[in-house]
PDB file of N, CA and C in Angstrom:
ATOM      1  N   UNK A   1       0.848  -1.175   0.000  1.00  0.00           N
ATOM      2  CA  UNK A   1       0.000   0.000   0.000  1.00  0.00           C
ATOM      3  C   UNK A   1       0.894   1.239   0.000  1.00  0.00           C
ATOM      4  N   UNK A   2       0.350   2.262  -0.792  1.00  0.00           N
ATOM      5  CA  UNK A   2       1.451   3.843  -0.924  1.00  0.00           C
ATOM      6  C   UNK A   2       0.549   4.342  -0.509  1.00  0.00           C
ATOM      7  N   UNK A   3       1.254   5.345  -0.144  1.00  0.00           N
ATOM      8  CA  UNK A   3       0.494   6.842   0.701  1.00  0.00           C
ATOM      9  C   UNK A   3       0.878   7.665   0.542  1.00  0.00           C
ATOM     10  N   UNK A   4       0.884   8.627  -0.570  1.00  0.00           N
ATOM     11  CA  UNK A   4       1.762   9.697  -1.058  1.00  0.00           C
ATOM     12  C   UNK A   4       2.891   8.984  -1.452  1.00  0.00           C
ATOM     13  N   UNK A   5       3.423   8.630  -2.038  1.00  0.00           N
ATOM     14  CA  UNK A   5       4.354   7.649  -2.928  1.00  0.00           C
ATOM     15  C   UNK A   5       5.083   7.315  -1.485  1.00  0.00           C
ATOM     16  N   UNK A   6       4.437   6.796  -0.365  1.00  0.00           N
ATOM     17  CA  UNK A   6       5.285   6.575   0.364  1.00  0.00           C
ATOM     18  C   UNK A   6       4.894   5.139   1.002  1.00  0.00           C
ATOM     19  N   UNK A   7       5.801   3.842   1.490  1.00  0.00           N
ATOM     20  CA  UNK A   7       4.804   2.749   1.643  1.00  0.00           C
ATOM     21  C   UNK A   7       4.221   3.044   2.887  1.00  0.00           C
ATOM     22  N   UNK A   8       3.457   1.955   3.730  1.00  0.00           N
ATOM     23  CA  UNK A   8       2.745   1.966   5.229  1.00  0.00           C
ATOM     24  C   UNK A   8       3.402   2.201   6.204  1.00  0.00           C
ATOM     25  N   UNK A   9       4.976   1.705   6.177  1.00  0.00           N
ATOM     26  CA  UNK A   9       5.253   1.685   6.825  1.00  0.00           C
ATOM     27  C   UNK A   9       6.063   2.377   7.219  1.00  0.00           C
ATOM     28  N   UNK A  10       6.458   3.552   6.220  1.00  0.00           N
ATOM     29  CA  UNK A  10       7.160   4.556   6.319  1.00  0.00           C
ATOM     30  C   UNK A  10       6.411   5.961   6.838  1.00  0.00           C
ATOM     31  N   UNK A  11       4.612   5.515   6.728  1.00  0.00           N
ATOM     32  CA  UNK A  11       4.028   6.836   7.206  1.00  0.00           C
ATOM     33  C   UNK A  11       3.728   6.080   8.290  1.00  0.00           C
ATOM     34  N   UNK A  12       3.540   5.116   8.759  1.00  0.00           N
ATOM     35  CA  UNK A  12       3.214   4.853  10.261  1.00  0.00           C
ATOM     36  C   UNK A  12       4.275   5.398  11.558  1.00  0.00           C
ATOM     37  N   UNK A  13       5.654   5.233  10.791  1.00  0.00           N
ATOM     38  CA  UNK A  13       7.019   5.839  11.715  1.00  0.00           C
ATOM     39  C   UNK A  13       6.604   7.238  11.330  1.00  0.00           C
ATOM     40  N   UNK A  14       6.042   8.067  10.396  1.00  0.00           N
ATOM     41  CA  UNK A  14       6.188   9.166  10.054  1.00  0.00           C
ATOM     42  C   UNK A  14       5.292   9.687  11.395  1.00  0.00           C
ATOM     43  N   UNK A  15       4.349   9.135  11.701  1.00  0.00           N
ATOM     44  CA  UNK A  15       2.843   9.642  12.434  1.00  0.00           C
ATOM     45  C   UNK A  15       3.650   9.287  13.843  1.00  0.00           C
ATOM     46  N   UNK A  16       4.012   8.370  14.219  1.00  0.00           N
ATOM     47  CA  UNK A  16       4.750   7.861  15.166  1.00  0.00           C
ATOM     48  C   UNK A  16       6.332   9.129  15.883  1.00  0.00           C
ATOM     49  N   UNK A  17       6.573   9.626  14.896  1.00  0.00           N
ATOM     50  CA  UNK A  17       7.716  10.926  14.920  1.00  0.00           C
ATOM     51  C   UNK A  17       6.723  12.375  15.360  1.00  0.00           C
ATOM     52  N   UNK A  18       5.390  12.214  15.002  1.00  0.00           N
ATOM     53  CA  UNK A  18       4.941  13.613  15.114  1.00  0.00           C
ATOM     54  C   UNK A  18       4.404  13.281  16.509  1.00  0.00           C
ATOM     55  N   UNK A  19       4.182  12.227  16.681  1.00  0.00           N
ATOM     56  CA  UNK A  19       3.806  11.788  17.867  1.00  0.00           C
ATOM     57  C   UNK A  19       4.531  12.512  19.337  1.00  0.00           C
ATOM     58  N   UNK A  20       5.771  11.397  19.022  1.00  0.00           N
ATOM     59  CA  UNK A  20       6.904  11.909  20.085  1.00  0.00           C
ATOM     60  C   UNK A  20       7.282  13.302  19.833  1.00  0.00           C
ATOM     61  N   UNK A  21       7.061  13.774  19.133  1.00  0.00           N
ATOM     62  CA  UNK A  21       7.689  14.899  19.141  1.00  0.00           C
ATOM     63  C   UNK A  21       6.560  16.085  20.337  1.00  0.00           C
ATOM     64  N   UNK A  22       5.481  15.767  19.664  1.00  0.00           N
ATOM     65  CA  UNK A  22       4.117  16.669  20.820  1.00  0.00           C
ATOM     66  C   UNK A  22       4.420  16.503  22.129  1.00  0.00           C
ATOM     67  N   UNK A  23       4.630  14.887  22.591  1.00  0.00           N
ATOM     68  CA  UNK A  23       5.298  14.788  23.762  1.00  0.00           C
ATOM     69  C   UNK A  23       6.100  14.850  24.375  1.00  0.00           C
ATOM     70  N   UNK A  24       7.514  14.871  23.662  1.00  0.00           N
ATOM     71  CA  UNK A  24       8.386  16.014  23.903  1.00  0.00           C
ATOM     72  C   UNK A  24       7.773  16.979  24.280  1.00  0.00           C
ATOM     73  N   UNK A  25       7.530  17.781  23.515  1.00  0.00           N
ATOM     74  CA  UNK A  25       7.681  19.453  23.367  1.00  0.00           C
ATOM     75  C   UNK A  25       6.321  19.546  24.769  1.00  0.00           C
ATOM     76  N   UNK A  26       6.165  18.531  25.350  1.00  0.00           N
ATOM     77  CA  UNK A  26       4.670  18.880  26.383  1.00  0.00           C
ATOM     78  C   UNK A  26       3.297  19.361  25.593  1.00  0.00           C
ATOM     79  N   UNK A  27       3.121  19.221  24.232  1.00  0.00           N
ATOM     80  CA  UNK A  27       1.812  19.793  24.047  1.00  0.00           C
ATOM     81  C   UNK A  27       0.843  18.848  23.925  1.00  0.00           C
ATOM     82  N   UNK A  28      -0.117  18.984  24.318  1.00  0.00           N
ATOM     83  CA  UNK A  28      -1.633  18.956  24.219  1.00  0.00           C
ATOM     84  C   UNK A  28      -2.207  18.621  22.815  1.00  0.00           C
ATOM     85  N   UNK A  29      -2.573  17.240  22.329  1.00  0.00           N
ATOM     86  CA  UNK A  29      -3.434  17.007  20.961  1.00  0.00           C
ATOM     87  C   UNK A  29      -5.037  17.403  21.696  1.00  0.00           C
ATOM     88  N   UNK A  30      -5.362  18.036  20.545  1.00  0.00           N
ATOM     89  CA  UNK A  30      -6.984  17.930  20.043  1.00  0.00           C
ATOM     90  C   UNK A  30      -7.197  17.906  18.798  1.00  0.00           C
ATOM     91  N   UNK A  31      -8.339  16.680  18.893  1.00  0.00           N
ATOM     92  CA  UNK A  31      -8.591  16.134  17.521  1.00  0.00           C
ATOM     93  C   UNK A  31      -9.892  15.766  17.650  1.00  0.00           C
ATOM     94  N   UNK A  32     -10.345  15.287  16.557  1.00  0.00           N
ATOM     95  CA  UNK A  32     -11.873  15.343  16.628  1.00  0.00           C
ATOM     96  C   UNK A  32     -11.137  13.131  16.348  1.00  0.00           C
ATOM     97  N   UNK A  33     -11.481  12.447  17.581  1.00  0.00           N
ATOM     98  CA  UNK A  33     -11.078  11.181  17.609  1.00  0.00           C
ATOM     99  C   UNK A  33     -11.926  10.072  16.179  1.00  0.00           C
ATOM    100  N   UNK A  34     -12.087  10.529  14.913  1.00  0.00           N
ATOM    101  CA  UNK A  34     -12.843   9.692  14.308  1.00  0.00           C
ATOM    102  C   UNK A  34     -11.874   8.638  13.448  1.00  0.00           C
ATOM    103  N   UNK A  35     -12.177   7.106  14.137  1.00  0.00           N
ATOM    104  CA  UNK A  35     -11.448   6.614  13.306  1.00  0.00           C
ATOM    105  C   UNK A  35     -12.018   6.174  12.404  1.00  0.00           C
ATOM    106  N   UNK A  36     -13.217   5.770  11.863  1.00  0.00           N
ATOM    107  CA  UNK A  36     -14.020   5.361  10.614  1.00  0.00           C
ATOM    108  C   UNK A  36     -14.279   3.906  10.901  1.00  0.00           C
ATOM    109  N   UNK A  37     -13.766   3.029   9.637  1.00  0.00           N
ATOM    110  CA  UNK A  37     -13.697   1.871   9.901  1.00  0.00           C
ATOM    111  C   UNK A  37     -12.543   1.041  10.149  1.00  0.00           C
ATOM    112  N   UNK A  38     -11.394   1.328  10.345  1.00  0.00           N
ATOM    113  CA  UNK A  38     -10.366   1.403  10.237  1.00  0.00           C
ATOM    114  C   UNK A  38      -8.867   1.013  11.498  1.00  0.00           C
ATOM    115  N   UNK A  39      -8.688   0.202  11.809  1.00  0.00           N
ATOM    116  CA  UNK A  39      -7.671   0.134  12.630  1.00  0.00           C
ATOM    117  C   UNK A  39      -6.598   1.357  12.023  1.00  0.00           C
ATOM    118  N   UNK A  40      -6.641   1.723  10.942  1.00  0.00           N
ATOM    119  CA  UNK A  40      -5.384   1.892  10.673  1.00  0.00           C
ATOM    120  C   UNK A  40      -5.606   3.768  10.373  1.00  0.00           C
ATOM    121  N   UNK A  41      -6.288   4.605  11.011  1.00  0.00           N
ATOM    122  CA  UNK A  41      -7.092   5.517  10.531  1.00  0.00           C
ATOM    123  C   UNK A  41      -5.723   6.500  11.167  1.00  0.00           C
ATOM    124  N   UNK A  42      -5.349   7.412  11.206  1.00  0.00           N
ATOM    125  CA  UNK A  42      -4.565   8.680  11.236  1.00  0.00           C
ATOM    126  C   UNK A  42      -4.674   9.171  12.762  1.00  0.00           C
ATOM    127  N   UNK A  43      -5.775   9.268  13.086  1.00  0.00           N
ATOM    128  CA  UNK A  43      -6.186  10.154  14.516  1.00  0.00           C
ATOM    129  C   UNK A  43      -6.003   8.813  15.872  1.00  0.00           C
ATOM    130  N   UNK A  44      -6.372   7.969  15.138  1.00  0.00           N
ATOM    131  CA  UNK A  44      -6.056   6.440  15.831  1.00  0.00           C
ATOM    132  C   UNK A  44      -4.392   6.202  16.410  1.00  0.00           C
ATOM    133  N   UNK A  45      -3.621   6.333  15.328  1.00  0.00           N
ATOM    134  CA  UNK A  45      -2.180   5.935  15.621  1.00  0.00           C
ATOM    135  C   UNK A  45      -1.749   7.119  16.209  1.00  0.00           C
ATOM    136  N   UNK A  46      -1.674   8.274  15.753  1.00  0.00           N
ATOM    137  CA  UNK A  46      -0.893   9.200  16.272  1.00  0.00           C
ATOM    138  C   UNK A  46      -1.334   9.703  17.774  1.00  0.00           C
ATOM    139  N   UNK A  47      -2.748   9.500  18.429  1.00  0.00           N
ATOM    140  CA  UNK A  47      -2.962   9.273  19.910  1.00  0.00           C
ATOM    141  C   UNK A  47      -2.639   8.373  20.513  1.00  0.00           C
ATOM    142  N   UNK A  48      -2.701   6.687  19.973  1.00  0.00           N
ATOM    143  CA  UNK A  48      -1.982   5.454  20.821  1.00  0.00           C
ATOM    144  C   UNK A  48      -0.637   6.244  20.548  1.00  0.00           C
ATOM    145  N   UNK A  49       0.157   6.384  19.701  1.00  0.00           N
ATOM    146  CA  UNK A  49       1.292   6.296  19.835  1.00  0.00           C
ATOM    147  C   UNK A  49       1.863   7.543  21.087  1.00  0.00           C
ATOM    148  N   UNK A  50       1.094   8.828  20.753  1.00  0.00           N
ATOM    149  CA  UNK A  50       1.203   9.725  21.481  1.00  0.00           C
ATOM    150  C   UNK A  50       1.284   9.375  23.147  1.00  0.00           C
ATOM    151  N   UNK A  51       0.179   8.645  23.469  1.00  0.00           N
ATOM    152  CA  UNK A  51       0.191   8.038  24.887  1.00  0.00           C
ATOM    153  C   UNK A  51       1.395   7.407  24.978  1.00  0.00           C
ATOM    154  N   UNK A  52       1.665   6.550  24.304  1.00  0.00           N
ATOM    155  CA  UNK A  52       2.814   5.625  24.612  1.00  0.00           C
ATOM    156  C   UNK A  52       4.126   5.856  25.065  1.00  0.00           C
ATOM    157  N   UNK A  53       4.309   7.147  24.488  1.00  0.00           N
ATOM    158  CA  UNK A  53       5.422   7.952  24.805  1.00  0.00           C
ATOM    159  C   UNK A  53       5.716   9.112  25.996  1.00  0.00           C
ATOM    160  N   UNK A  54       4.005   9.159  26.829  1.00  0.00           N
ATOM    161  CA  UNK A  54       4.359   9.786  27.452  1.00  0.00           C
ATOM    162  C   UNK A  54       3.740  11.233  27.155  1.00  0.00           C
ATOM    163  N   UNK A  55       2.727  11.597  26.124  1.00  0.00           N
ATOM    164  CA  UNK A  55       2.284  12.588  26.093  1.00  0.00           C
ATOM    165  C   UNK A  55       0.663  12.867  26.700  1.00  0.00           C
ATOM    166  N   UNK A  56       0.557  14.395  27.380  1.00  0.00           N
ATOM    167  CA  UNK A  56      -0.005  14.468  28.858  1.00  0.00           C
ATOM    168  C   UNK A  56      -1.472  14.401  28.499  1.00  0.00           C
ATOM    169  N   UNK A  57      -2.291  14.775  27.288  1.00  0.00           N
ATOM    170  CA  UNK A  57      -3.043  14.782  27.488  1.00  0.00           C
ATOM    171  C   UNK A  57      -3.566  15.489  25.914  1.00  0.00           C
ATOM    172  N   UNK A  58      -5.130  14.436  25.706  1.00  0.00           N
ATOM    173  CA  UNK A  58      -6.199  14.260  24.620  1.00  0.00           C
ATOM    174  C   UNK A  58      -6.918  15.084  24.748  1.00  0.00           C
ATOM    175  N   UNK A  59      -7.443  15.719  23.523  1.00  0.00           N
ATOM    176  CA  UNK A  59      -8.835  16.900  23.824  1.00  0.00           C
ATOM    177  C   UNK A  59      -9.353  16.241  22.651  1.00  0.00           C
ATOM    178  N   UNK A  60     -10.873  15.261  22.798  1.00  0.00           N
ATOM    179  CA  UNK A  60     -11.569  15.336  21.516  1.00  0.00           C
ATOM    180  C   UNK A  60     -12.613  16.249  21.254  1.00  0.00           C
ATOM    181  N   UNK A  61     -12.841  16.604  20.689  1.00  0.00           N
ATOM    182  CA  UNK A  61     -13.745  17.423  19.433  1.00  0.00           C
ATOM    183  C   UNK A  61     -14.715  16.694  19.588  1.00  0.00           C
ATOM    184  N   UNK A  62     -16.443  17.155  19.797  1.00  0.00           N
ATOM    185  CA  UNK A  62     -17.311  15.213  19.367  1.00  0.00           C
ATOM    186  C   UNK A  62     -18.630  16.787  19.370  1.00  0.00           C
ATOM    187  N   UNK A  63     -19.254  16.521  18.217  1.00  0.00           N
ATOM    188  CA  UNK A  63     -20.363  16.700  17.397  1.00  0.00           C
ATOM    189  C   UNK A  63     -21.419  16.007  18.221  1.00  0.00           C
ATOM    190  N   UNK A  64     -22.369  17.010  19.034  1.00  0.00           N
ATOM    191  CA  UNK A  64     -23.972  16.538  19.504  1.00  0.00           C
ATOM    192  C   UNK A  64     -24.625  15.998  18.908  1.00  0.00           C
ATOM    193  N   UNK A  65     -24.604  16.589  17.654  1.00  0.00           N
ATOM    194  CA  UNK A  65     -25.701  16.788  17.046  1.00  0.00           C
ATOM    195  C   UNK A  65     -25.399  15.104  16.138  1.00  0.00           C
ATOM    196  N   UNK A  66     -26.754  13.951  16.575  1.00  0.00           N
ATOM    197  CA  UNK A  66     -26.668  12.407  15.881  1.00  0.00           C
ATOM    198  C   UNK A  66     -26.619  12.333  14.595  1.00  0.00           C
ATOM    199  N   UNK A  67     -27.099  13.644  13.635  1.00  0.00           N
ATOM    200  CA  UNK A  67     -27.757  12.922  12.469  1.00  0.00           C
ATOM    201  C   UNK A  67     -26.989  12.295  11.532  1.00  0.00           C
ATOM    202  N   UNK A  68     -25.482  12.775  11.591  1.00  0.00           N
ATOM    203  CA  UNK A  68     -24.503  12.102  10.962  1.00  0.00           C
ATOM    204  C   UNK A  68     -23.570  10.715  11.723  1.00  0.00           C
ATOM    205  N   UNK A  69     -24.431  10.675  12.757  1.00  0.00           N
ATOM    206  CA  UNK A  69     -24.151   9.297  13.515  1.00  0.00           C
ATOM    207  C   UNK A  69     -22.457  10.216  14.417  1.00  0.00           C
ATOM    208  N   UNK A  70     -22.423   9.235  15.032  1.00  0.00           N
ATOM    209  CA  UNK A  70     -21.094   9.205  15.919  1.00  0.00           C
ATOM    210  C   UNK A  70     -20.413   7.389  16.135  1.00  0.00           C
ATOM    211  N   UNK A  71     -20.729   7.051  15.457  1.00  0.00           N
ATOM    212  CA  UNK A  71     -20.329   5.121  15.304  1.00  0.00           C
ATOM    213  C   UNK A  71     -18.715   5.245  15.186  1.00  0.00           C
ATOM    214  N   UNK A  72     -18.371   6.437  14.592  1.00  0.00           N
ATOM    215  CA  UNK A  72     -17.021   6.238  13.977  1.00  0.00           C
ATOM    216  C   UNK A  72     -16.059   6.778  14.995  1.00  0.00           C
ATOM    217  N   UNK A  73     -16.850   7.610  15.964  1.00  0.00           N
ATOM    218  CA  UNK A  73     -15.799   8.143  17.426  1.00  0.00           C
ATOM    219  C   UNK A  73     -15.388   7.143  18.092  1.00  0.00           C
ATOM    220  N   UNK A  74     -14.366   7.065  18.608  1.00  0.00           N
ATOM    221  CA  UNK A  74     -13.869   6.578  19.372  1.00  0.00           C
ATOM    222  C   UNK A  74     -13.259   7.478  20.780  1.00  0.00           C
ATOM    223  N   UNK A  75     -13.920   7.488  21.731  1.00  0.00           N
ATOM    224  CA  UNK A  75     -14.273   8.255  22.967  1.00  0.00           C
ATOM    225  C   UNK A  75     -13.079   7.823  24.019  1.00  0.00           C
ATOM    226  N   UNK A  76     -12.977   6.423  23.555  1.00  0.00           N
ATOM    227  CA  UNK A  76     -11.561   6.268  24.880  1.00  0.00           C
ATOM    228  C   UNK A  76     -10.020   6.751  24.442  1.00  0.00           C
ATOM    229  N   UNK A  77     -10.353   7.476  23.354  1.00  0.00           N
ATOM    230  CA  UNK A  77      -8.804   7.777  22.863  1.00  0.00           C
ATOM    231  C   UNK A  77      -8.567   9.309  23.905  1.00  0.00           C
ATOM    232  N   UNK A  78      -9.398   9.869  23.958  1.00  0.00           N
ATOM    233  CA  UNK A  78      -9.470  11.250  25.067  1.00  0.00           C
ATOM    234  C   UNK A  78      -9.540  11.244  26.507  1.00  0.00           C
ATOM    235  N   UNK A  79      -8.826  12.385  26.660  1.00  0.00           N
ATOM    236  CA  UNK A  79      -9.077  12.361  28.069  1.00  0.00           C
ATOM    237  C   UNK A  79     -10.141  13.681  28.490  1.00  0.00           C
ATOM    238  N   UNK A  80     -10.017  14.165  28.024  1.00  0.00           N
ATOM    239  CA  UNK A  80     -11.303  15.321  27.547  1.00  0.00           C
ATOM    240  C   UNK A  80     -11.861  15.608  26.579  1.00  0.00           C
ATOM    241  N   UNK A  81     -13.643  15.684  26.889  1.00  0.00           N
ATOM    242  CA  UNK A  81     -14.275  16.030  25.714  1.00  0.00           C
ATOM    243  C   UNK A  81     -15.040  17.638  24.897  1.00  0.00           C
ATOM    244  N   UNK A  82     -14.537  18.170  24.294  1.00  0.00           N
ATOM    245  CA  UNK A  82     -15.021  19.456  23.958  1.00  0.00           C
ATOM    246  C   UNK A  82     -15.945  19.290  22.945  1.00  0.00           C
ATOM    247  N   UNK A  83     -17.798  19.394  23.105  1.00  0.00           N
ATOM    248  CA  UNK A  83     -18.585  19.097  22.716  1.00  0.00           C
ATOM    249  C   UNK A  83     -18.808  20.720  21.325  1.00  0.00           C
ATOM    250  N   UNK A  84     -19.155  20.364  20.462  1.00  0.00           N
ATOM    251  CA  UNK A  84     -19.655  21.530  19.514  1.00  0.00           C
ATOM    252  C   UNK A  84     -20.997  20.968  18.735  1.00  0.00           C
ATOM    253  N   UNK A  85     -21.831  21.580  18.359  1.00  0.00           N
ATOM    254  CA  UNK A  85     -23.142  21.438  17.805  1.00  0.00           C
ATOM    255  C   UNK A  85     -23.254  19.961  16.668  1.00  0.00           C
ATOM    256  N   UNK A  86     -22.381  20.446  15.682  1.00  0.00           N
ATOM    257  CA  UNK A  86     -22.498  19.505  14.555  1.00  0.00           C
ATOM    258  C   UNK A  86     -21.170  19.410  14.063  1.00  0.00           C
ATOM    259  N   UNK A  87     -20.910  18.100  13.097  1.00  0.00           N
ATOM    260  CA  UNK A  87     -20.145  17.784  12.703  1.00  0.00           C
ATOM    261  C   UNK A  87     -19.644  19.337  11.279  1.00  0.00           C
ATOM    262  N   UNK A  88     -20.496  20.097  11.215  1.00  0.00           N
ATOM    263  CA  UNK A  88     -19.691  21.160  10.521  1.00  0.00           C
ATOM    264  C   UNK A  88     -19.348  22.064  11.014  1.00  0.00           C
ATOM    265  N   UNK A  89     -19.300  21.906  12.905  1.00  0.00           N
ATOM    266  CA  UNK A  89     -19.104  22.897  13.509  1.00  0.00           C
ATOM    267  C   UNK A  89     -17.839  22.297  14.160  1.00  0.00           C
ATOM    268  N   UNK A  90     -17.284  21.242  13.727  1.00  0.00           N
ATOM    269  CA  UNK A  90     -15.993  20.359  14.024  1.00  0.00           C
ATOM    270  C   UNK A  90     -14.692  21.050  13.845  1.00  0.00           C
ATOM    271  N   UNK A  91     -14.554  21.692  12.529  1.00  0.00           N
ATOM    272  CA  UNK A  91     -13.216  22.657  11.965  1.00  0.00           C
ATOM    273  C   UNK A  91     -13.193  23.825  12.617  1.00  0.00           C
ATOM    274  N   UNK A  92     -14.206  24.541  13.392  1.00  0.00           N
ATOM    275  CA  UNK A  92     -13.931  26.172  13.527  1.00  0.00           C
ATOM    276  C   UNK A  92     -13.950  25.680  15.454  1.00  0.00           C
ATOM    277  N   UNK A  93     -14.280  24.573  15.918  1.00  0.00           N
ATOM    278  CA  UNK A  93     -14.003  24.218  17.231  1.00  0.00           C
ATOM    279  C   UNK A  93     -12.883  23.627  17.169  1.00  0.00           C
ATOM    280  N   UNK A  94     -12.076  23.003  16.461  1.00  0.00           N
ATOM    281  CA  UNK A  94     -10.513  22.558  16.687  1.00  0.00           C
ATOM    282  C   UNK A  94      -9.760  23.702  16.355  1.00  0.00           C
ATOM    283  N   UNK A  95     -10.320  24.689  15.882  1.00  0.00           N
ATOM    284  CA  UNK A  95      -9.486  26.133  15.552  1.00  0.00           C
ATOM    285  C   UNK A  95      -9.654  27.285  16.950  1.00  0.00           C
ATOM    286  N   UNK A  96     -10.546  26.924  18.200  1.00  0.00           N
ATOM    287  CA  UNK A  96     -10.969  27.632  19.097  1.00  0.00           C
ATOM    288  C   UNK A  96     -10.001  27.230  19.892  1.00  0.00           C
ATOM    289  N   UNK A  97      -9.968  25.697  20.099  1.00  0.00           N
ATOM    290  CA  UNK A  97      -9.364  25.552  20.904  1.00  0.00           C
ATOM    291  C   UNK A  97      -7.777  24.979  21.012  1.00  0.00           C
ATOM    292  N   UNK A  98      -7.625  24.929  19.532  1.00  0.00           N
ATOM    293  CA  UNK A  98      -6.139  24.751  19.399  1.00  0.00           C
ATOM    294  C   UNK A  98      -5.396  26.058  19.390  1.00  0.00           C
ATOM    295  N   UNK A  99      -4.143  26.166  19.686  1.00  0.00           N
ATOM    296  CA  UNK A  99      -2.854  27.175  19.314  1.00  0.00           C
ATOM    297  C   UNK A  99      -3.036  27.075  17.819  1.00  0.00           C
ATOM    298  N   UNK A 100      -2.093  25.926  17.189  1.00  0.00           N
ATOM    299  CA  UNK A 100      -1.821  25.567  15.948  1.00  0.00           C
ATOM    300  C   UNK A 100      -1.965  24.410  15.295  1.00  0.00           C
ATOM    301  N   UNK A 101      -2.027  23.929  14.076  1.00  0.00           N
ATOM    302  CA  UNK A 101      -3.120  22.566  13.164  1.00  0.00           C
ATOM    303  C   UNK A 101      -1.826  21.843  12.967  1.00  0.00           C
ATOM    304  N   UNK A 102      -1.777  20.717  12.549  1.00  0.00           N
ATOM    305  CA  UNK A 102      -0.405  19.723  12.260  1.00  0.00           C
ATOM    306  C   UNK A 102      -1.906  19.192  10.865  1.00  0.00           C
ATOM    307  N   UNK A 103      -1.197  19.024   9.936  1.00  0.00           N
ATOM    308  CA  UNK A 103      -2.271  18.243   8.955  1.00  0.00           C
ATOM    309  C   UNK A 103      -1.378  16.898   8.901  1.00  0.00           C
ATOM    310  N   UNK A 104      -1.879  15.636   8.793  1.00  0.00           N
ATOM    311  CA  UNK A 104      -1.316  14.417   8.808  1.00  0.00           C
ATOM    312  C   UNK A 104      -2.427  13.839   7.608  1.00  0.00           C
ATOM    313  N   UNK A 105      -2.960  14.330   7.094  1.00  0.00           N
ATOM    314  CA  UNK A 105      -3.848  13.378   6.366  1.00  0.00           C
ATOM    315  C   UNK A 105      -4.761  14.277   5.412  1.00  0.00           C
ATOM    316  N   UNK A 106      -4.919  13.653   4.271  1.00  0.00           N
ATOM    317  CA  UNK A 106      -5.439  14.316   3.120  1.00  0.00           C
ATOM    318  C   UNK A 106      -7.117  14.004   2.825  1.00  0.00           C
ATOM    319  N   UNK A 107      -7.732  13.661   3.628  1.00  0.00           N
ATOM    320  CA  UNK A 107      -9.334  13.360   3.785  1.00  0.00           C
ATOM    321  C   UNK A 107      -9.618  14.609   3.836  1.00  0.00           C
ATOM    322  N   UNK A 108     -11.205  14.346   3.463  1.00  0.00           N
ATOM    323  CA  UNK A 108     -12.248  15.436   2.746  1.00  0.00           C
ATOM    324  C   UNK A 108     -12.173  16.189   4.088  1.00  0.00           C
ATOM    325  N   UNK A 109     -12.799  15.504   5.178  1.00  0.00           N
ATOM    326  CA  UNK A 109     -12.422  16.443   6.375  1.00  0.00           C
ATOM    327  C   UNK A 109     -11.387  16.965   7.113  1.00  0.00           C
ATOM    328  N   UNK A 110     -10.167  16.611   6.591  1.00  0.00           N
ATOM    329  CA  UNK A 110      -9.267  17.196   7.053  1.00  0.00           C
ATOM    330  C   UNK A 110      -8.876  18.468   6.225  1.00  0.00           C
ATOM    331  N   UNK A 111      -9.229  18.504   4.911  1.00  0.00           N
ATOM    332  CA  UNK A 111      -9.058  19.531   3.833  1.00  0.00           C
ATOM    333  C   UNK A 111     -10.202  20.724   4.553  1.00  0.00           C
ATOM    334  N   UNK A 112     -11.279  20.176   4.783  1.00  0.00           N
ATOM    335  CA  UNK A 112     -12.240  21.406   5.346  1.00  0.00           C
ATOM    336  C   UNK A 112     -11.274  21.785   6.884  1.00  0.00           C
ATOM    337  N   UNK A 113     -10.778  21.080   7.694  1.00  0.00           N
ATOM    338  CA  UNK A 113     -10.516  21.956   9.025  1.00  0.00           C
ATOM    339  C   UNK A 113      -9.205  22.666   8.607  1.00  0.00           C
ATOM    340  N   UNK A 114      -8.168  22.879   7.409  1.00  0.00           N
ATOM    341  CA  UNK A 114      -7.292  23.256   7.150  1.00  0.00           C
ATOM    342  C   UNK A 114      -7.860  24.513   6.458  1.00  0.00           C
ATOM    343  N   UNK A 115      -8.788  24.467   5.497  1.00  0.00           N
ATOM    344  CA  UNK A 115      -9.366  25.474   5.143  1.00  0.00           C
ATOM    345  C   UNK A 115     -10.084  26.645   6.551  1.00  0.00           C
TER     346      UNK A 115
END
């Protein structure tokens, strides 16, 4: 499998580096925890890995509002939850409460919270 002409296993160490590095530096992830269907989903690895190393602490993002379901959250990846209305109110609440964005991934929703 490639990922940006790059194989799996070269972006899994890649996600794994941005990882340690947050925990180093002491900062704080918030992310909106959706892994889809997916063991292998972006927001998934780079929080296990993040824990693993020692970094202090999860802020998820999680959308009230059901109509687009919430099946795909995964709630135990956080250690805090910062609730916002709807899932299109997801990008301008990770922008409230973050400093600054790290993009790791080229999904439709990650293109909208970068925008």
């Amino acid at each position: 499998m490639k990922i940006l002409n790059n194989n799996l296993s070269s972006y899994l160490q890649d996600l794994k580096s941005v990882a340690k590095i947050l925990a180093d530096k002491q900062h704080e992830l918030v992310m909106c925890p959706d892994v889809g269907d997916s063991k292998m989903a972006t927001s998934k690895i780079l929080s296990e890995s993040y824990k693993a190393v020692g970094g202090k602490r999860i802020i998820g993002i999680i959308p009230k509002d059901p109509r687009w379901g919430t099946i795909r959250l995964d709630l135990h990846l956080c250690d805090e939850i910062v609730h916002c209305d709807s899932w299109g109110d997801v990008p301008m609440k990770l922008v409230e409460v973050s400093d600054c964005l790290v993009v790791l991934s080229l999904s439709p929703g990650t293109m909208i919270e970068l925008c």
